[in-house]
Protein backbone atom coordinates (compact mmCIF):
# COMPACT_ATOMS: atom_id res chain seq x y z
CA UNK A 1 4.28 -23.38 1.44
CA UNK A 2 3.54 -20.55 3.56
CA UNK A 3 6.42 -18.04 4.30
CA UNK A 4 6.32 -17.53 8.41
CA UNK A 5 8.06 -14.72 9.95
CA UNK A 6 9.08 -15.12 13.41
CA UNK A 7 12.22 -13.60 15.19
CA UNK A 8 11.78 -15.13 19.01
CA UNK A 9 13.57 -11.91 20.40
CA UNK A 10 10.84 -9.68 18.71
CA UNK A 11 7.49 -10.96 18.59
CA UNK A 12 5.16 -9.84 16.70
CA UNK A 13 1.60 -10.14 16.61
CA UNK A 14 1.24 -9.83 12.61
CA UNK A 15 -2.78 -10.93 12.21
CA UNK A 16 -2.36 -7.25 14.07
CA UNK A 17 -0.25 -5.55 11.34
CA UNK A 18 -1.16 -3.12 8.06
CA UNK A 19 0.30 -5.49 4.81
CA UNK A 20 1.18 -4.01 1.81
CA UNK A 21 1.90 -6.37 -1.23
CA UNK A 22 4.21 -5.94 -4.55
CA UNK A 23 3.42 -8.02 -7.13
CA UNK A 24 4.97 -9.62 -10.29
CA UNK A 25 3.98 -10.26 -13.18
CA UNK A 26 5.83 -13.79 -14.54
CA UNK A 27 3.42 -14.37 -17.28
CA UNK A 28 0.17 -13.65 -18.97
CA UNK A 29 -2.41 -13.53 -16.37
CA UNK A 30 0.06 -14.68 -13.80
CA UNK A 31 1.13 -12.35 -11.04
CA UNK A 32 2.64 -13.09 -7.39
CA UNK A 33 3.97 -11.84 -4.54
CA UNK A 34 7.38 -10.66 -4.51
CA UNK A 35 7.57 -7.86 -1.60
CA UNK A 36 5.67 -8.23 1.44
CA UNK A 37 6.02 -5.38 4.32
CA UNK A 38 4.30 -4.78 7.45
CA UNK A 39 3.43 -1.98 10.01
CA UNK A 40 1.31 -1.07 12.79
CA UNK A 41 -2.18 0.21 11.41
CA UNK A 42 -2.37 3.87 10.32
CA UNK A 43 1.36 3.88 9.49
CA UNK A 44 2.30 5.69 6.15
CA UNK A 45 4.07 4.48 3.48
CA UNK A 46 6.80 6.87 3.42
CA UNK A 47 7.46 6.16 6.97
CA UNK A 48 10.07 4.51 7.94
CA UNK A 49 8.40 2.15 10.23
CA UNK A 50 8.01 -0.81 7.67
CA UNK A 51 9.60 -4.41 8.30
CA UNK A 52 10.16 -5.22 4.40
CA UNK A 53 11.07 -8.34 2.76
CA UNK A 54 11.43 -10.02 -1.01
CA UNK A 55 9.94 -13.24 -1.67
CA UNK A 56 12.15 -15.93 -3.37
CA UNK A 57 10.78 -18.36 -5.57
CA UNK A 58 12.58 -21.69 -7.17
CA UNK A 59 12.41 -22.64 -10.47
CA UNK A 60 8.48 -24.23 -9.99
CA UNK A 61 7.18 -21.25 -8.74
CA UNK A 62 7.11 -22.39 -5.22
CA UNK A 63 7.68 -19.73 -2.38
CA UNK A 64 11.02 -21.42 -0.75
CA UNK A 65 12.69 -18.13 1.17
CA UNK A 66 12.50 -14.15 2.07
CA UNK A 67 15.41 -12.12 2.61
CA UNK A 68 14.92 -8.77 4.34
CA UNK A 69 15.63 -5.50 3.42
CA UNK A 70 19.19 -4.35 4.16
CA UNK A 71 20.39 -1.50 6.31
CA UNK A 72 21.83 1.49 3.80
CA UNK A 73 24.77 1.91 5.65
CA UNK A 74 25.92 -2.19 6.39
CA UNK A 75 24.13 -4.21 3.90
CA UNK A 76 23.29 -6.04 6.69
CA UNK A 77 19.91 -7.73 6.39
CA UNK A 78 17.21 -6.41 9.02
CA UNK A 79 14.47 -7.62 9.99
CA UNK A 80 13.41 -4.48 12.04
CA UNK A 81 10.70 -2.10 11.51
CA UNK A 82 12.93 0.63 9.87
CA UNK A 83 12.07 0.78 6.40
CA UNK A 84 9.60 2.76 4.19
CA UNK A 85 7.45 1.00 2.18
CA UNK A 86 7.77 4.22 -0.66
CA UNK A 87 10.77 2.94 -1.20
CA UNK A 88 10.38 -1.11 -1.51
CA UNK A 89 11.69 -1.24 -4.95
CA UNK A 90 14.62 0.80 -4.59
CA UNK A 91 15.73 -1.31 -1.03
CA UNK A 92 18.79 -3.88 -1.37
CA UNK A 93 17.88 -7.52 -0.10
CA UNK A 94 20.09 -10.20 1.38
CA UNK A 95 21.80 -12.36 1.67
């Protein structure tokens, strides 16, 4: 199943977009996605300019959800272009 990202207020044109991908290692050998963010090209990573989000998987493996990264100061998830990537790890996710 492949994870689509569309907000119809903000199109985006993601073919368009740098990707940067965190993976995880669940087993010998086996790795997957579990962050995906995206920018415009030439953006840094400590900029924050990233739309950030954490794969969810269910118990098979299969890709079923994303939750975006949350706003520091709401914990409310957003789905904007205000993250940096730098930080991916150290983000809070909702719901």
């Amino acid at each position: 199943m492949a994870l689509k990202i569309y907000d119809p207020h903000h199109p985006v044109d993601y073919s368009a977009m740098k990707m940067r991908v965190e993976y995880e290692t669940i087993g010998v050998g086996i790795i997957r996605p579990r962050y995906i963010g995206y920018a415009v090209p030439g953006t840094d990573e400590g900029t924050p300019l990233w739309q950030i989000f954490r794969v969810n998987y269910d118990s098979n493996g299969n890709a079923i959800s994303n939750d975006f990264a949350q706003r520091t100061l709401d914990s409310i998830e957003d789905n904007n272009f205000v993250h940096q990537w730098s930080n991916v790890l150290s983000l809070d996710y909702g719901p």
